[in-house]
Protein backbone atom coordinates (compact mmCIF):
# COMPACT_ATOMS: atom_id res chain seq x y z
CA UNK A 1 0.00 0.00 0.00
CA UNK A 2 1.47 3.43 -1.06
CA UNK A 3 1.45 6.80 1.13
CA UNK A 4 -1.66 8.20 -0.63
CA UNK A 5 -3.57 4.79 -0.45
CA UNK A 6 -2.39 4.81 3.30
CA UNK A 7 -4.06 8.27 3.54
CA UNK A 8 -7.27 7.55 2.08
CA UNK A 9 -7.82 4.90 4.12
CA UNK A 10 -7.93 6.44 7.32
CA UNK A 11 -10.87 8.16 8.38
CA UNK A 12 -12.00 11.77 7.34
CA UNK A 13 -12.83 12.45 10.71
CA UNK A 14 -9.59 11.00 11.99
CA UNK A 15 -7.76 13.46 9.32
CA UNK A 16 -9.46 16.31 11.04
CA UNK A 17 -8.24 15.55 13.90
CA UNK A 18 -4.70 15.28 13.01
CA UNK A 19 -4.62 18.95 11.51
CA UNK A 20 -1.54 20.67 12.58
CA UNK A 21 -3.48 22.90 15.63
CA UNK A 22 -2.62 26.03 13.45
CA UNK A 23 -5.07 24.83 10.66
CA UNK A 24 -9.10 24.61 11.35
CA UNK A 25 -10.36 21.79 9.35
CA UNK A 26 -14.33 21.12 8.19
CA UNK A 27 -15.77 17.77 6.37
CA UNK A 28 -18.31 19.08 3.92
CA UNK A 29 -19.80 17.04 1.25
CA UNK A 30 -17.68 14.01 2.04
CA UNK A 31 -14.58 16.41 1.50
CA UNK A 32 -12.11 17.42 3.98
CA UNK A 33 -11.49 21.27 3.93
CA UNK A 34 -8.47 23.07 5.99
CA UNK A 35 -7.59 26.39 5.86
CA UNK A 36 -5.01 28.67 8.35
CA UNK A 37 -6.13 30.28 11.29
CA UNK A 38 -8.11 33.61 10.43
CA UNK A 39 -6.64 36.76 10.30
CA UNK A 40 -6.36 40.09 13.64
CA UNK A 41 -8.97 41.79 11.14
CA UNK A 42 -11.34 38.76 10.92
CA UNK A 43 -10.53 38.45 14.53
CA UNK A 44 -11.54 41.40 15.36
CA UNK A 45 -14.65 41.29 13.23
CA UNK A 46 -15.79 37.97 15.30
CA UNK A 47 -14.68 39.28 18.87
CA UNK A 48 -16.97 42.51 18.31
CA UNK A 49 -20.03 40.46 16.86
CA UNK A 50 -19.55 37.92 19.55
CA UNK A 51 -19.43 40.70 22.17
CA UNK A 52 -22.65 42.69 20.37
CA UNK A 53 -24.92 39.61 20.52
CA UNK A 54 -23.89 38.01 23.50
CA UNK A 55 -24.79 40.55 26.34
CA UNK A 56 -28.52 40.92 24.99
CA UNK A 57 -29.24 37.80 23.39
CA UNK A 58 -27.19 34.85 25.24
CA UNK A 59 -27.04 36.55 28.57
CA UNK A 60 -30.28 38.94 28.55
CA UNK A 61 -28.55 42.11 29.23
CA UNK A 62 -30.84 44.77 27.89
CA UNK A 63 -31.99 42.29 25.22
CA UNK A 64 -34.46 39.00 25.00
CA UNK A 65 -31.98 36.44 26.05
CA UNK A 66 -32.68 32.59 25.44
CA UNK A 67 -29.79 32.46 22.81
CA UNK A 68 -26.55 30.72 23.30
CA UNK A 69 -23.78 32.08 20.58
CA UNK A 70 -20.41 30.33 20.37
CA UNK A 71 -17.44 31.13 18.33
CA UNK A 72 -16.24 28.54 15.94
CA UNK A 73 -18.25 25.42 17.68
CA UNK A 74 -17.51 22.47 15.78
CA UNK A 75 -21.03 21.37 14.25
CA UNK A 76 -21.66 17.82 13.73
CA UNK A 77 -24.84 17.61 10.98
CA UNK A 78 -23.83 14.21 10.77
CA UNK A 79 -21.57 12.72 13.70
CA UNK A 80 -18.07 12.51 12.81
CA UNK A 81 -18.89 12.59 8.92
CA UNK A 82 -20.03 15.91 8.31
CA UNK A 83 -18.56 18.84 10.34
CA UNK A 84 -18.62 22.81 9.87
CA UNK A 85 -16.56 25.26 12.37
CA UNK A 86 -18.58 28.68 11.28
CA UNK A 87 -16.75 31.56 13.05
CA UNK A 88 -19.88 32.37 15.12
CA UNK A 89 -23.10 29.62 15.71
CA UNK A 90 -26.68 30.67 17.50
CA UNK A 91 -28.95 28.31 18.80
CA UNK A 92 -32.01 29.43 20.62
CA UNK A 93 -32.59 27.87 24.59
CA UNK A 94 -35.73 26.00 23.63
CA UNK A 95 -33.85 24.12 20.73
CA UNK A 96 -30.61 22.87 22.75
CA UNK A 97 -31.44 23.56 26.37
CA UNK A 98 -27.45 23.03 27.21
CA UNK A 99 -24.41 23.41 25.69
CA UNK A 100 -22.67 19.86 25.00
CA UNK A 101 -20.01 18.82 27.54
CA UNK A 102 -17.46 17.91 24.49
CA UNK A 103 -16.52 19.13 21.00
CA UNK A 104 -19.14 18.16 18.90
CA UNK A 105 -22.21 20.41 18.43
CA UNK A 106 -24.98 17.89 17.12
CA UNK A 107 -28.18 20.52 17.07
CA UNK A 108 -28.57 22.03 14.10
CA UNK A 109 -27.51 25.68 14.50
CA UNK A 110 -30.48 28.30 14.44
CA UNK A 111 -27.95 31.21 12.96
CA UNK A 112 -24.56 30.69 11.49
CA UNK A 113 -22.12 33.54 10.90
CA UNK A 114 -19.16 33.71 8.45
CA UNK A 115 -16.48 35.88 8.49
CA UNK A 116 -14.96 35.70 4.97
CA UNK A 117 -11.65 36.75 3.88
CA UNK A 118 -9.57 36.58 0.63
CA UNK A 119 -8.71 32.75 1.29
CA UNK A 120 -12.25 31.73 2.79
CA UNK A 121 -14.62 33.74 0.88
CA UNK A 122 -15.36 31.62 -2.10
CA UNK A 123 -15.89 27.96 0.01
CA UNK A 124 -18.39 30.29 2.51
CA UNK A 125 -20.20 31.24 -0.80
CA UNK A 126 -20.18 28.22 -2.67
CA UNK A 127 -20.00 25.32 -0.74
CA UNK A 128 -21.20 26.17 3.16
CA UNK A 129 -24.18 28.71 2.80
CA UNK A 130 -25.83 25.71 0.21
CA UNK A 131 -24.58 22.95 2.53
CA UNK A 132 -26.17 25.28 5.91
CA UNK A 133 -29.25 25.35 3.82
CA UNK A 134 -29.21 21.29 2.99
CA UNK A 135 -29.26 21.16 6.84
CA UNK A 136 -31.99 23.36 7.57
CA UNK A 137 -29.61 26.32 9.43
CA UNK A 138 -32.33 29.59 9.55
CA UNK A 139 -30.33 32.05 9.36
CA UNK A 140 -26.97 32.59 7.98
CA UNK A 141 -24.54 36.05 7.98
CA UNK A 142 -21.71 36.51 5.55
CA UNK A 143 -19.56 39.62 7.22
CA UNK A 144 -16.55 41.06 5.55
CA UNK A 145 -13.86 43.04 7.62
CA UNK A 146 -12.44 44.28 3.64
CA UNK A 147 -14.97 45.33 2.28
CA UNK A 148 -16.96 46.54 5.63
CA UNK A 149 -20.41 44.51 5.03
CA UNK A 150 -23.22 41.99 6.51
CA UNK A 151 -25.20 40.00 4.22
CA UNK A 152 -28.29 38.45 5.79
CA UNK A 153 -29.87 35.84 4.70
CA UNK A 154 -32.86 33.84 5.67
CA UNK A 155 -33.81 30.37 4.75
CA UNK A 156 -37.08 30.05 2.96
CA UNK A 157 -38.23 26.81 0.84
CA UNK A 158 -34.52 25.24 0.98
CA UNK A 159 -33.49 28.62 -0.48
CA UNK A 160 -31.10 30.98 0.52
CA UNK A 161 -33.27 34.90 0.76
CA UNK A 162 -31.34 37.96 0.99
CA UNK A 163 -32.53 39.90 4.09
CA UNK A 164 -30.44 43.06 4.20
CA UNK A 165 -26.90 44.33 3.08
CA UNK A 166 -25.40 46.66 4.83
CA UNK A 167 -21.97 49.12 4.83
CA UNK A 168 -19.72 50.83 6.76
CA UNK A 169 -21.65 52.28 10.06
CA UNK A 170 -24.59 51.22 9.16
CA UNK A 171 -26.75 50.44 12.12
CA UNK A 172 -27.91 46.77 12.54
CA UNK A 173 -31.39 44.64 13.99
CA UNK A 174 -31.58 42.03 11.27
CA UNK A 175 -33.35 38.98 12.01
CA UNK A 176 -32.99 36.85 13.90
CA UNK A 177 -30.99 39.33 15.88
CA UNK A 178 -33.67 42.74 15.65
CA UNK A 179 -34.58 42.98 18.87
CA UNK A 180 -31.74 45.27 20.15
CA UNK A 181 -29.56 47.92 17.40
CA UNK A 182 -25.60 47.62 17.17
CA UNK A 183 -23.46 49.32 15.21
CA UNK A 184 -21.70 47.66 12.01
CA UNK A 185 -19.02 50.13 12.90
CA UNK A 186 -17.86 48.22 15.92
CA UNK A 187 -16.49 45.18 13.93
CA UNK A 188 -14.00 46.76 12.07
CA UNK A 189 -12.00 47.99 14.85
């Protein structure tokens, strides 16, 4: 058996977990992805989103609560076959009454967020906002640090709808996050 051959026949799951720690890897569509750990811009761009949602919708500070949000949770649509790390994952309280006391997220996400950059941007296009819809994920936000936008989109009919596009400052409540206002401003540093 040859090196390649060797390769192939261990798991794509077990791959995964063998990534170098300073790559994320995803299985989509059979097909193990792997990419470099994201950027300070698209770091910054999470940490502010994170920190704009959290206090009113996971913890109920001035907001509705009943929300958990996670950064990069390791979703499991199909255990240990098909796996997506979005940068930022909502589920509501009612869905998945606790978090899961190891990796592997295995409720469906309510909201998925991804933060694209030059490297990313095409695979969060093409292949993860059609496989999030194949899994029935609601809601789904494409935010770019470059070019300072949010895309919203909703799921209706298996079908990806665009909710609202916005710029620069522009001030935010897009569902399923418009019951408190934030500023797009605040996630480009």
């Amino acid at each position: 058996m040859n090196a390649l051959s060797a390769l192939k026949a261990v798991p794509l799951y077990e791959q995964l977990c063998n990534l170098p720690e300073n790559l994320t890897g995803e299985i989509i569509n059979g097909q193990l992805h792997s990419q470099p750990r994201p950027s300070g811009r698209h770091g910054l761009a999470e940490r502010a989103l994170s920190f704009d949602l959290c206090g009113p919708y996971d913890f109920g500070r001035n907001g509705p609560g009943g929300w958990w949000i996670i950064p990069e949770p390791e979703v499991h649509f199909v255990r240990d076959t098909e796996v997506a790390v979005p940068d930022l994952a909502g589920w509501r309280r009612a869905r998945m009454p606790q978090v899961p006391d190891d990796h592997r997220f295995e409720v469906v996400p309510d909201w998925v967020c991804e933060i694209l950059s030059p490297s990313t941007a095409r695979k969060d296009r093409i292949v993860k906002l059609p496989f999030y819809a194949s899994y029935g994920v609601a809601y789904a936000w494409l935010v770019d640090p470059e070019a300072r936008t949010l895309e919203a989109y909703a799921l209706s009919q298996g079908h990806w709808m665009l909710i609202a596009a916005l710029q620069d400052d522009a001030p935010v409540r897009v569902a399923p996050f418009d019951a408190v206002e934030f500023c797009l401003g605040d996630l480009w540093g």
